[in-house]
C-alpha atoms as a PDB file:
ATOM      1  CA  UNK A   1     -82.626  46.343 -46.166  1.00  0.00           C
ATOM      2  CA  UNK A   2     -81.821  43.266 -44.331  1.00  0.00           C
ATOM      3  CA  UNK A   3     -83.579  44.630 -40.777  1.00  0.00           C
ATOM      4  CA  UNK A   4     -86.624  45.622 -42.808  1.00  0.00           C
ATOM      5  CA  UNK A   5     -86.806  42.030 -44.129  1.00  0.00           C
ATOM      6  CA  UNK A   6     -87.005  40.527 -40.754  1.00  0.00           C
ATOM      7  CA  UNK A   7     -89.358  43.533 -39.566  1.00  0.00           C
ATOM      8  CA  UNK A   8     -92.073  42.811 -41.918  1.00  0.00           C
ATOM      9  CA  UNK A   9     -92.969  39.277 -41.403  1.00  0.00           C
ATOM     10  CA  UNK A  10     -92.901  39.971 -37.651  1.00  0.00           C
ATOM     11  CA  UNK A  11     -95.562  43.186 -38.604  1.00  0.00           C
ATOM     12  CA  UNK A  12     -97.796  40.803 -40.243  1.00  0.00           C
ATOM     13  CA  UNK A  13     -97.401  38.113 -37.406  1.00  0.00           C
ATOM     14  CA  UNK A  14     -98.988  40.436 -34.850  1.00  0.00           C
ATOM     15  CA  UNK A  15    -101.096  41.487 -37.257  1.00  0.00           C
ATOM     16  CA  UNK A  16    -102.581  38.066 -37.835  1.00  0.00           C
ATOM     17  CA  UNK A  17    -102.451  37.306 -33.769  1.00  0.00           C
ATOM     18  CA  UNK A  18    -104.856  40.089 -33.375  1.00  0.00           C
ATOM     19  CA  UNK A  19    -107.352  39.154 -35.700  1.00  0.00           C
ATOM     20  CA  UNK A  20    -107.579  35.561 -34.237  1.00  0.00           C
ATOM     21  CA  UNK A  21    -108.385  37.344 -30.627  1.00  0.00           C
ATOM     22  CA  UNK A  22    -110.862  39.662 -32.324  1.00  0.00           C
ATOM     23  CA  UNK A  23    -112.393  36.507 -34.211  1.00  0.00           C
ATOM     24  CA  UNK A  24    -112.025  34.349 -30.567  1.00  0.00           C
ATOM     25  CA  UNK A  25    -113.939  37.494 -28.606  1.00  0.00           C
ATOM     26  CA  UNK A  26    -116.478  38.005 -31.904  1.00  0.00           C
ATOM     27  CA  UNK A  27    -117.435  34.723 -31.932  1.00  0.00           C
ATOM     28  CA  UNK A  28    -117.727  34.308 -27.814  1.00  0.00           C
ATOM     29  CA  UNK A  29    -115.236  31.956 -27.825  1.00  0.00           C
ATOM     30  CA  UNK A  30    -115.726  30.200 -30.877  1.00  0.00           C
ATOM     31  CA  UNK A  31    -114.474  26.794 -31.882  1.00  0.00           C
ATOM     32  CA  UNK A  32    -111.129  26.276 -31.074  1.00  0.00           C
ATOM     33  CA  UNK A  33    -110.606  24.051 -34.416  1.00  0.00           C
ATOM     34  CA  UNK A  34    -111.777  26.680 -36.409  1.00  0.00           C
ATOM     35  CA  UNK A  35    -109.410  29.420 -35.023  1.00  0.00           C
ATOM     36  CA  UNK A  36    -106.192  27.086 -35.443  1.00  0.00           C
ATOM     37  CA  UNK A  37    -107.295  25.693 -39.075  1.00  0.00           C
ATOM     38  CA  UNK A  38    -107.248  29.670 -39.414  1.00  0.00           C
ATOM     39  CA  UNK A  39    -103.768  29.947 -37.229  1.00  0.00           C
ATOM     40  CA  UNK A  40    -102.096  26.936 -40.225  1.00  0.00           C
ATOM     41  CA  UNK A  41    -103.718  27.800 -43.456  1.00  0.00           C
ATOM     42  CA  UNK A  42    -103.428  31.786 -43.253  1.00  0.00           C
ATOM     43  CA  UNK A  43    -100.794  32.927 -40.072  1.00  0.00           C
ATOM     44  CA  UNK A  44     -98.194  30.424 -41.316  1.00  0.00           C
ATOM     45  CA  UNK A  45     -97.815  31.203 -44.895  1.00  0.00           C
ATOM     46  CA  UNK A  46     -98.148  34.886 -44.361  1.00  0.00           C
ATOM     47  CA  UNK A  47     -95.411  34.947 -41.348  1.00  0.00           C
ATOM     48  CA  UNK A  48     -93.490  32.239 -43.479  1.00  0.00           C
ATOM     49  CA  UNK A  49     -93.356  33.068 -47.103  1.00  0.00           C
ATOM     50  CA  UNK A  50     -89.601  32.903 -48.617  1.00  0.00           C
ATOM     51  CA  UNK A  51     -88.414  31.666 -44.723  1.00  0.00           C
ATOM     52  CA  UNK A  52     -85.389  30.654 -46.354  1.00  0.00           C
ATOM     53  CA  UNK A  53     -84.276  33.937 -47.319  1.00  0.00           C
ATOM     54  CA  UNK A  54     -84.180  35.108 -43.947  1.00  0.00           C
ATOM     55  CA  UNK A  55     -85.328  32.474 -41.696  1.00  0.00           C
ATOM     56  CA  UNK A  56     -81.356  30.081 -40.678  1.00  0.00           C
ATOM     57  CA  UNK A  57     -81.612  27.321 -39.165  1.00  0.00           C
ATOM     58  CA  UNK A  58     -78.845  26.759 -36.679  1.00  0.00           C
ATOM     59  CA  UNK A  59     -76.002  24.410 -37.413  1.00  0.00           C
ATOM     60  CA  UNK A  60     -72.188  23.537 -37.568  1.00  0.00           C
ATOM     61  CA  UNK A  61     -71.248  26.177 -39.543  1.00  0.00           C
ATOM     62  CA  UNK A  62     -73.463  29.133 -38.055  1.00  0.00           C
ATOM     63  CA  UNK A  63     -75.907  29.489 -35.340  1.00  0.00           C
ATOM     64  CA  UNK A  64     -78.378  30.674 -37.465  1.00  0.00           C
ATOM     65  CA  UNK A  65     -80.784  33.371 -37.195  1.00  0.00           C
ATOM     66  CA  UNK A  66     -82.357  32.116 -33.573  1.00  0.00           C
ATOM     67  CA  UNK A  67     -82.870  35.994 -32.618  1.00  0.00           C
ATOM     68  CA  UNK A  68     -86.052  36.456 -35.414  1.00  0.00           C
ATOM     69  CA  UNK A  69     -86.914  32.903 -34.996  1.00  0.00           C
ATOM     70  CA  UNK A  70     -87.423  33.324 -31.791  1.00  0.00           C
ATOM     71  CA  UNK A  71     -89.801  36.324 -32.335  1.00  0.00           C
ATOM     72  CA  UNK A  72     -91.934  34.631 -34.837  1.00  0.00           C
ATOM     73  CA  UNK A  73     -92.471  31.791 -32.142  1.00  0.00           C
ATOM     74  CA  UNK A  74     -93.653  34.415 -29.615  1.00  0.00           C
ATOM     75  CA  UNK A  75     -96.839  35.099 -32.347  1.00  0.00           C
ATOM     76  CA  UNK A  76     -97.705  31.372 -32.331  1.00  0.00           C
ATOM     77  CA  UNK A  77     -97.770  31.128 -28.345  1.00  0.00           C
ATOM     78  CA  UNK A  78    -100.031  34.319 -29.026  1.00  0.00           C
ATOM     79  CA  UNK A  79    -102.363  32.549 -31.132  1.00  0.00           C
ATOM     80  CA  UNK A  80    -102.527  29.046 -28.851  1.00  0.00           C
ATOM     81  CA  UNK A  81    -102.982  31.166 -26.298  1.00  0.00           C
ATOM     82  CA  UNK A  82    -106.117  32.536 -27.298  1.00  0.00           C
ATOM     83  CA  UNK A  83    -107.074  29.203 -29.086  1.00  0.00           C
ATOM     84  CA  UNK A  84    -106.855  27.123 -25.887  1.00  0.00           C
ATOM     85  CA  UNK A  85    -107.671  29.868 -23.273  1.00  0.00           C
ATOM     86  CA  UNK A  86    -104.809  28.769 -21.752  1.00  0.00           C
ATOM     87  CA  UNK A  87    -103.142  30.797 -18.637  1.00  0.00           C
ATOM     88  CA  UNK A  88    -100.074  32.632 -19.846  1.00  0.00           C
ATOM     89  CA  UNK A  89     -97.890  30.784 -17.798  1.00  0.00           C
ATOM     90  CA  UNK A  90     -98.178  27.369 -19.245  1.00  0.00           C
ATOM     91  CA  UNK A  91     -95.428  26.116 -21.064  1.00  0.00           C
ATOM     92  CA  UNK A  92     -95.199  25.993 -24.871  1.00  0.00           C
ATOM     93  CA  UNK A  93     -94.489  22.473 -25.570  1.00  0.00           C
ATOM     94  CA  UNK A  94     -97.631  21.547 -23.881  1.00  0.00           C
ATOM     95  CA  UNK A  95     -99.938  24.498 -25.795  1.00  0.00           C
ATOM     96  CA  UNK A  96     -98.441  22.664 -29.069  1.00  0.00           C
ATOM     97  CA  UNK A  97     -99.215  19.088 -27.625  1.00  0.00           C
ATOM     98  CA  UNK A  98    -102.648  20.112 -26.824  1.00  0.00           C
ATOM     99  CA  UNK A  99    -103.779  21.861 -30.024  1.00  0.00           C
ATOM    100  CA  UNK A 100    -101.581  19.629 -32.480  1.00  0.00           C
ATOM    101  CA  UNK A 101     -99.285  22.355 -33.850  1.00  0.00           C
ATOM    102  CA  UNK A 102     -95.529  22.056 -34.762  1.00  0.00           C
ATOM    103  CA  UNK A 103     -93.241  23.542 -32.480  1.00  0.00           C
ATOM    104  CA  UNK A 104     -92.059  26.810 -34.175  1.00  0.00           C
ATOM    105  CA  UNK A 105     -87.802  25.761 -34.748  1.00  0.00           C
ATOM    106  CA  UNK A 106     -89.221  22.590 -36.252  1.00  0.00           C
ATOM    107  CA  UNK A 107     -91.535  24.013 -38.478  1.00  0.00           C
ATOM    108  CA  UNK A 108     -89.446  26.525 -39.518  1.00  0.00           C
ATOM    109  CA  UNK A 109     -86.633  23.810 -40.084  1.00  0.00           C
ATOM    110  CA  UNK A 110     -88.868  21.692 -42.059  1.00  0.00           C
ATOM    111  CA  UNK A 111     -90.214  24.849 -44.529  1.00  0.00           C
ATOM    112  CA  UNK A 112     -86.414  25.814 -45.173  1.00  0.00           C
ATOM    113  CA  UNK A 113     -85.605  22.039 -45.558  1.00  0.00           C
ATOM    114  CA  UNK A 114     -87.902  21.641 -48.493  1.00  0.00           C
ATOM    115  CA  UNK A 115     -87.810  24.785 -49.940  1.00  0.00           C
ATOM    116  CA  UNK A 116     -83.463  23.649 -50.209  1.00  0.00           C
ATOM    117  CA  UNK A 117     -84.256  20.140 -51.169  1.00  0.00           C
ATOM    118  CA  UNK A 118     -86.158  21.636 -53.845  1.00  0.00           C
ATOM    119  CA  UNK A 119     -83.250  23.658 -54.754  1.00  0.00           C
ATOM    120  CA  UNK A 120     -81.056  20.893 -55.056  1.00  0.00           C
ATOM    121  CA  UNK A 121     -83.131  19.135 -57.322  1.00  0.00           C
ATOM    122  CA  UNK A 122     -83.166  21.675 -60.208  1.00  0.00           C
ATOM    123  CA  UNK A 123     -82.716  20.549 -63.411  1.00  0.00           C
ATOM    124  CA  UNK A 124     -79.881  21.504 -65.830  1.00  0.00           C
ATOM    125  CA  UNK A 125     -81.897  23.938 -67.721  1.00  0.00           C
ATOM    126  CA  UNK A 126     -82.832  25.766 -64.665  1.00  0.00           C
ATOM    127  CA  UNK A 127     -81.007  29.566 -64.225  1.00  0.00           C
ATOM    128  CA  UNK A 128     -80.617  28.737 -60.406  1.00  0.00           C
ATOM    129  CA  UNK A 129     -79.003  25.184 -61.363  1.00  0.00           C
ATOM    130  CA  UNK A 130     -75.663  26.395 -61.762  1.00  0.00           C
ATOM    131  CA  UNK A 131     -75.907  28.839 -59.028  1.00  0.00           C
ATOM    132  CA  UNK A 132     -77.004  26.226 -56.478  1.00  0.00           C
ATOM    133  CA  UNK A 133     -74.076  23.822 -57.300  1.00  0.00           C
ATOM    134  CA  UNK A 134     -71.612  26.227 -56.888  1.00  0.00           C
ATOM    135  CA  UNK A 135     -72.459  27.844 -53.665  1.00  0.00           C
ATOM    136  CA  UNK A 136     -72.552  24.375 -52.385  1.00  0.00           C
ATOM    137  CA  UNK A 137     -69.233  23.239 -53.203  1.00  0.00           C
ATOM    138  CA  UNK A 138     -68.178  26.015 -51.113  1.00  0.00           C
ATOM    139  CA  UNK A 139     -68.653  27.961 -47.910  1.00  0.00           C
ATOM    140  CA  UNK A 140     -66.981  31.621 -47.918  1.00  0.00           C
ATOM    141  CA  UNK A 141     -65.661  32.895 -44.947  1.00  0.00           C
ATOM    142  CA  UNK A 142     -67.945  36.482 -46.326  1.00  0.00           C
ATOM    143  CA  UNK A 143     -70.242  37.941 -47.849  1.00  0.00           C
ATOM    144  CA  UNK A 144     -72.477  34.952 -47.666  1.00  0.00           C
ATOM    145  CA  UNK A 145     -75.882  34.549 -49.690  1.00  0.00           C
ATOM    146  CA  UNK A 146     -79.101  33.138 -47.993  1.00  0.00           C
ATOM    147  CA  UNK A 147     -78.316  29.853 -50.256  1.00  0.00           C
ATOM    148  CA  UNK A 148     -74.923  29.943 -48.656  1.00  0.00           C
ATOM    149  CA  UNK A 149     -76.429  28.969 -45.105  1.00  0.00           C
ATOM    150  CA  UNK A 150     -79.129  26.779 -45.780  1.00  0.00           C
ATOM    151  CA  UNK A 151     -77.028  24.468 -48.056  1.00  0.00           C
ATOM    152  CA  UNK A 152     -74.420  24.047 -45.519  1.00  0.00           C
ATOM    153  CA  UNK A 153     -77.101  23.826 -43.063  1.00  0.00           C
ATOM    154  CA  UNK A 154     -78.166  21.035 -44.318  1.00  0.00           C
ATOM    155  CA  UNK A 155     -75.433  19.350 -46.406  1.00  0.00           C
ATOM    156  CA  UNK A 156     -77.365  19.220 -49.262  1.00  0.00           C
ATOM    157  CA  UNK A 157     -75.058  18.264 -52.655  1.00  0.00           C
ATOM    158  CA  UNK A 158     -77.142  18.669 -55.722  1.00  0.00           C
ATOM    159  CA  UNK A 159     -74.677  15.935 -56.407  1.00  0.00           C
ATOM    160  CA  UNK A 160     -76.387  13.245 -54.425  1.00  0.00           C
ATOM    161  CA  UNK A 161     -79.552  13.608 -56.288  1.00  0.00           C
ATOM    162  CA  UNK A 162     -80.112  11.251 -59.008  1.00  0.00           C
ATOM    163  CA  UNK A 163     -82.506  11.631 -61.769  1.00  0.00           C
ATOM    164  CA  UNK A 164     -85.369   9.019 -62.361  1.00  0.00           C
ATOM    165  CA  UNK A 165     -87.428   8.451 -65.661  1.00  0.00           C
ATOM    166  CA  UNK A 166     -91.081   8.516 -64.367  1.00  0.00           C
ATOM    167  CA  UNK A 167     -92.403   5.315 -65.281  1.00  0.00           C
ATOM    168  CA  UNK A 168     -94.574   4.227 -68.719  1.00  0.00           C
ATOM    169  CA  UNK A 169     -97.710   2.818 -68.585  1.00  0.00           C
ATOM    170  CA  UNK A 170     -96.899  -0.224 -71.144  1.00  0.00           C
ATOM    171  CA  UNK A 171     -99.878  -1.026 -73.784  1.00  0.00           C
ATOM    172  CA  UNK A 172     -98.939  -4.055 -75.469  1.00  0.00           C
ATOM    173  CA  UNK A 173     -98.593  -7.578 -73.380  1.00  0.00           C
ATOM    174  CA  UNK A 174     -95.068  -8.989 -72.289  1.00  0.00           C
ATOM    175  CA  UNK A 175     -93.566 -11.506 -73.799  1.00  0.00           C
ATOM    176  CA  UNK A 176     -93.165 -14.236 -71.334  1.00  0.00           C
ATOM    177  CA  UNK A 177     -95.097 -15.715 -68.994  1.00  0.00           C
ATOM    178  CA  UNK A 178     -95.343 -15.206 -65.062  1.00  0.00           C
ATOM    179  CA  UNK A 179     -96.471 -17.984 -62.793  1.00  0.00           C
ATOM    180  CA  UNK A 180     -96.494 -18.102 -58.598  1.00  0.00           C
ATOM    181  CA  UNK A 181     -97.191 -21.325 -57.208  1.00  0.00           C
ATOM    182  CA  UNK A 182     -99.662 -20.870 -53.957  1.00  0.00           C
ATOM    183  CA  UNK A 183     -97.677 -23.279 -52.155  1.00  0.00           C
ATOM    184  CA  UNK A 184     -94.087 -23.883 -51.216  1.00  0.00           C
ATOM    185  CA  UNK A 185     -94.850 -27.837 -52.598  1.00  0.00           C
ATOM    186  CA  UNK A 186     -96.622 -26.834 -55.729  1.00  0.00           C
ATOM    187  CA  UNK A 187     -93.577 -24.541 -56.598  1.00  0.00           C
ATOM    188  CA  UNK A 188     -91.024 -27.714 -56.468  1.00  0.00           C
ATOM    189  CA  UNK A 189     -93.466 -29.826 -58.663  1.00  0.00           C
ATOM    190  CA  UNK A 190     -93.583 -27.351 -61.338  1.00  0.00           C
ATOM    191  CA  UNK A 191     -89.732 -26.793 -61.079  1.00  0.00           C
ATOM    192  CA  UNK A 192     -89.404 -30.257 -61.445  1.00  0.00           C
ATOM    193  CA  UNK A 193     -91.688 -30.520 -64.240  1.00  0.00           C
ATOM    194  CA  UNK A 194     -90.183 -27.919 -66.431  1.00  0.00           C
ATOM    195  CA  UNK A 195     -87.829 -28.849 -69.224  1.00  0.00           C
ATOM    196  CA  UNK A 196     -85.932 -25.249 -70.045  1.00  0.00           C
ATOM    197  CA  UNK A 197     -82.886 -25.539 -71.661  1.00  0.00           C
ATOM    198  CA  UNK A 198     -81.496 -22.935 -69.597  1.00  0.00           C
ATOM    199  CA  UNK A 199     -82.157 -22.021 -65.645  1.00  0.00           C
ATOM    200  CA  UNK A 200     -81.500 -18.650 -63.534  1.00  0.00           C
ATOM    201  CA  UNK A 201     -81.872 -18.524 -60.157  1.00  0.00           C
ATOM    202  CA  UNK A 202     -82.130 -14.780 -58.636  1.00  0.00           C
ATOM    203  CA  UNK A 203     -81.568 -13.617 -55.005  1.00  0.00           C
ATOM    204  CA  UNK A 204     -81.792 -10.592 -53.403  1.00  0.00           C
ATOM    205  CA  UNK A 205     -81.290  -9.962 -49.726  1.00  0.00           C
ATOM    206  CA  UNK A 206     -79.476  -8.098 -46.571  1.00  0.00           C
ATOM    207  CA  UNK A 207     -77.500  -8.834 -44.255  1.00  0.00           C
ATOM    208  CA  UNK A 208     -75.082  -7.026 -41.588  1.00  0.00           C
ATOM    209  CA  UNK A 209     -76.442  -3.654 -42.919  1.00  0.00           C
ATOM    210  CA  UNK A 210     -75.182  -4.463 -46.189  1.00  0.00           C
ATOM    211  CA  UNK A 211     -77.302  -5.112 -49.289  1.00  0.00           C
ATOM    212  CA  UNK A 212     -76.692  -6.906 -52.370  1.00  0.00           C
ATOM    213  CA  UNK A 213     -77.902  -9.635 -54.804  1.00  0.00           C
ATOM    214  CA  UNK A 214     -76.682 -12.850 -57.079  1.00  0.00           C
ATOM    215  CA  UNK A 215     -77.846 -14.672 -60.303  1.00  0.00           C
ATOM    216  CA  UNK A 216     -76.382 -18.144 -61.212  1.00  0.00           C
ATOM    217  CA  UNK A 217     -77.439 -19.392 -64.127  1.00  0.00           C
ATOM    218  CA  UNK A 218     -77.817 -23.357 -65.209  1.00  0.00           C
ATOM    219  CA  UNK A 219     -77.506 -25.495 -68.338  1.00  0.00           C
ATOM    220  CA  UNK A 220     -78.101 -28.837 -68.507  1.00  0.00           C
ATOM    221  CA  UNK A 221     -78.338 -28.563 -64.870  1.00  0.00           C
ATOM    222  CA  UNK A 222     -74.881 -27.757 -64.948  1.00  0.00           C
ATOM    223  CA  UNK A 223     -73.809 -24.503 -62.988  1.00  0.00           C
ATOM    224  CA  UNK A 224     -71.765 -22.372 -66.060  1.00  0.00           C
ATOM    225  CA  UNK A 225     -72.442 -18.551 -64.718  1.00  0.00           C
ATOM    226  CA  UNK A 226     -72.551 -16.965 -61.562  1.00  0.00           C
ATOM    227  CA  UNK A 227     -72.456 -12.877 -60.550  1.00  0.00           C
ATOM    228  CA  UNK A 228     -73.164 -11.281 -57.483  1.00  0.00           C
ATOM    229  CA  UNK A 229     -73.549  -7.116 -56.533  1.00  0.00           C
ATOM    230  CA  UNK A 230     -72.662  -5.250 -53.641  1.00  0.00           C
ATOM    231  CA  UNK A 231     -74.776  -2.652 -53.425  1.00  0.00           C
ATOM    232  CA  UNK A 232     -74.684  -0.729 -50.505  1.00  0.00           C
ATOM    233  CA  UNK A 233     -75.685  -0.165 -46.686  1.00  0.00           C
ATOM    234  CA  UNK A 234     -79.446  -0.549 -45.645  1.00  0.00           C
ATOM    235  CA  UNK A 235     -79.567   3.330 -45.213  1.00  0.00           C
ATOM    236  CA  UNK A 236     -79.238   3.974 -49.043  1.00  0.00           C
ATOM    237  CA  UNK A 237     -80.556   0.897 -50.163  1.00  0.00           C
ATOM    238  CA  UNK A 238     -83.611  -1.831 -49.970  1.00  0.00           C
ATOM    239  CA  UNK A 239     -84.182  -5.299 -50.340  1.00  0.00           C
ATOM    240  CA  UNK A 240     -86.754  -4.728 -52.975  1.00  0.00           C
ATOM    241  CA  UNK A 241     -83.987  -2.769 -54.641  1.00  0.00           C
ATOM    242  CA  UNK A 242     -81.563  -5.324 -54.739  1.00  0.00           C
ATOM    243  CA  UNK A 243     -84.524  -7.633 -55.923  1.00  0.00           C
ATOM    244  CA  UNK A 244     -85.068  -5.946 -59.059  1.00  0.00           C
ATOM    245  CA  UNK A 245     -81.467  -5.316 -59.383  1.00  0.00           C
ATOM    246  CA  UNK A 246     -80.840  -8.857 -60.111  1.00  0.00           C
ATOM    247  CA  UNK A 247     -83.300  -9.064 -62.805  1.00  0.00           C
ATOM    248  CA  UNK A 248     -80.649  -7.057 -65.252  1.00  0.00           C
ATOM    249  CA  UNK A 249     -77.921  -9.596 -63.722  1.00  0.00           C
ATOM    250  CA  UNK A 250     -80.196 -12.272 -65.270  1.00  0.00           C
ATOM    251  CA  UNK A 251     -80.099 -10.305 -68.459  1.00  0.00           C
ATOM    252  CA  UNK A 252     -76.398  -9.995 -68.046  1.00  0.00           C
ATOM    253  CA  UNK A 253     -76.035 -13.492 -67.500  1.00  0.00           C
ATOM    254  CA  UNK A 254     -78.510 -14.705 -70.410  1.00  0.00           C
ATOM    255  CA  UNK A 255     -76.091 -12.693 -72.827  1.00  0.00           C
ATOM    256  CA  UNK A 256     -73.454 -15.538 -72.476  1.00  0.00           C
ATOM    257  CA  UNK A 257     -75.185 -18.219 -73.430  1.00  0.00           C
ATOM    258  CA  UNK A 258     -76.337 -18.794 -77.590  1.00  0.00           C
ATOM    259  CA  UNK A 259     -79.220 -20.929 -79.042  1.00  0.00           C
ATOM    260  CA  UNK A 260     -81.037 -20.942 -76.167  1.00  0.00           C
ATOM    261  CA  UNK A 261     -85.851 -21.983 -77.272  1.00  0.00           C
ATOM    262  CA  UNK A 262     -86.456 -21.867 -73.722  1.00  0.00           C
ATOM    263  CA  UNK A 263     -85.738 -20.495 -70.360  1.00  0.00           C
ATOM    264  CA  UNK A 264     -87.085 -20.304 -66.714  1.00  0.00           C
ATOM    265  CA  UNK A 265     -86.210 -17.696 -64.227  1.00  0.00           C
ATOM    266  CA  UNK A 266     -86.308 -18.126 -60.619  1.00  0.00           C
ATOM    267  CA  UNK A 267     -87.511 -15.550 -58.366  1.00  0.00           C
ATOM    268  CA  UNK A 268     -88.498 -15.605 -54.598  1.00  0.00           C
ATOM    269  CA  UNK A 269     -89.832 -12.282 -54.400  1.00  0.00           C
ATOM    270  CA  UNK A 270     -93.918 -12.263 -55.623  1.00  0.00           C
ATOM    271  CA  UNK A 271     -93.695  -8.396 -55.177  1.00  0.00           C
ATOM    272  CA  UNK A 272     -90.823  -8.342 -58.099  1.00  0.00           C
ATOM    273  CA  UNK A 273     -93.169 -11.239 -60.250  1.00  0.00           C
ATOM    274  CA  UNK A 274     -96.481  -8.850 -60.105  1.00  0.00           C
ATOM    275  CA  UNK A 275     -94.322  -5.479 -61.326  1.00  0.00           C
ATOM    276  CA  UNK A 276     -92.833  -7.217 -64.291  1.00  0.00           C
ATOM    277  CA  UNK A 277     -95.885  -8.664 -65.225  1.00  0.00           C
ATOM    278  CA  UNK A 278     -98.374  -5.498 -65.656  1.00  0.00           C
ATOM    279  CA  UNK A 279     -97.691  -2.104 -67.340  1.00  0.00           C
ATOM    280  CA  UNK A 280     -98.559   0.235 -64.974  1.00  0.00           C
ATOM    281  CA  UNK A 281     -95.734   2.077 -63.186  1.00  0.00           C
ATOM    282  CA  UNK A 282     -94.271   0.475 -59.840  1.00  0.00           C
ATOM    283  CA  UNK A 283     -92.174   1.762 -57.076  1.00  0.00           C
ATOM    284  CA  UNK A 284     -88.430   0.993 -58.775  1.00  0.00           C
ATOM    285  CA  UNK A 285     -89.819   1.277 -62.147  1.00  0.00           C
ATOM    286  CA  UNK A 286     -86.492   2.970 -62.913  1.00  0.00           C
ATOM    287  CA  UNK A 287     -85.005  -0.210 -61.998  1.00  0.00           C
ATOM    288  CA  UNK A 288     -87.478  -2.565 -63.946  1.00  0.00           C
ATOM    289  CA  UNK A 289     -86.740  -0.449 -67.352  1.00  0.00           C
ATOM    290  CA  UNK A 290     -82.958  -1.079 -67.530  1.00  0.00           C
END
């Protein structure tokens, strides 16, 4: 059962070659963008449909099935061949660089990448859910499934997926008022023209790799609250993250103080000003609605 899976999309590979070179001889030559349009959108998802079910990339844990993938890349030099009209001894990676296709490993890495990231991000009431979290907390040492390998293939945790509320198109208007000054001197005249009760300053930024933000918050102009957040390295976090982060560390902060009729918040970031001041749905929007 297993060799007849690996036969089959190797059958229809060849079987796809030969109609480009009858189309190429047909057509007395015909256009080369034509014949590799018809190489992407019909060879590929023929020879690669369910690739992760028998298609491994190699890895740590297993070398992966390099034997069939290796076969399959033998239809695509095939096809470029005949595409380009290319002598039969010129090398691959230039056929690929010269008609703009993937290299075969790569594209077969990136179909069985998504098709697992997809996977992983099944929700709850999904029959596969519980399947896919359990065959990736562990690897057997036998009788392996295909979600076995391309899991550990590509430590993927279901685990370090979060859910995110898509965002809401608000229809009434906010509640406060957003201003940003032009200039860097019309922003300290209306600071020092303003007569709130109560002041928060917000900043978000990186440093060293690391990212985090801080709220202090003023009375009187008296400093009575100050937090700050570490949240992370740059590689899992932003700057604009940590920017609207410190929004809900104003709210935090705002929550200590009673009787306050007026407030001003400080922000340095116009990008976080403009997303809290329309309703339509922003990048962080997750963010903006906590």
């Amino acid at each position: 059962m297993v060799e007849r899976t690996h036969t089959i999309p190797t059958a229809e590979g060849n079987q796809v070659g030969n109609t480009i070179l009858e189309a190429h001889k047909a057509d007395e030559g015909g256009a080369a963008k034509h014949m590799r349009w018809f190489y992407i959108s019909v060879a590929i998802p023929k020879m690669l449909y369910t690739a992760d079910l028998f298609l491994i990339p190699g890895s740590e844990v297993r070398k992966g099935t390099k034997g069939f993938i290796s076969k399959l890349a033998r239809i695509q030099r095939q096809a470029m061949l005949h595409i380009t009209g290319a002598l039969r001894l010129t090398l691959m990676d230039a056929i690929d660089a010269c008609t703009d296709v993937m290299p075969f490993n790569i594209l077969v890495e990136k179909l069985t990448h998504r098709a697992t990231t997809r996977l992983a991000m099944l929700p709850n009431c999904h029959l596969l859910e519980k399947h896919t979290v359990r065959e990736a907390n562990r690897y057997l040492k036998q009788h392996r499934v295909p979600l076995h390998e391309i899991l550990h293939a590509f430590k993927i945790h279901p685990n370090k997926f979060k859910s995110i509320r898509p965002g809401w198109k608000r229809n009434t208007p906010t509640s406060f008022a957003t201003s940003i000054p032009s200039t860097k001197e019309e922003a300290i005249t209306e600071a020092a023209a303003d007569r709130s009760e109560v002041w928060v300053f917000l900043d978000g930024s990186g440093q060293g790799g690391k990212i985090g933000s801080a709220a202090v918050l003023f009375r009187g102009g008296v400093e009575k609250w100050a937090v700050r957040k570490y949240m992370g390295t740059k590689e899992k976090h932003t700057v604009y993250e940590a920017e609207l982060v410190r929004l809900s560390l104003a709210a935090e902060l705002m929550k200590q103080e009673w009787h306050v009729q007026t407030l001003t918040i400080g922000a340095d970031s116009q990008a976080v000003i403009q997303a809290i001041g329309h309703g339509r749905a922003v990048s962080g929007q997750y963010l903006i609605d906590m």
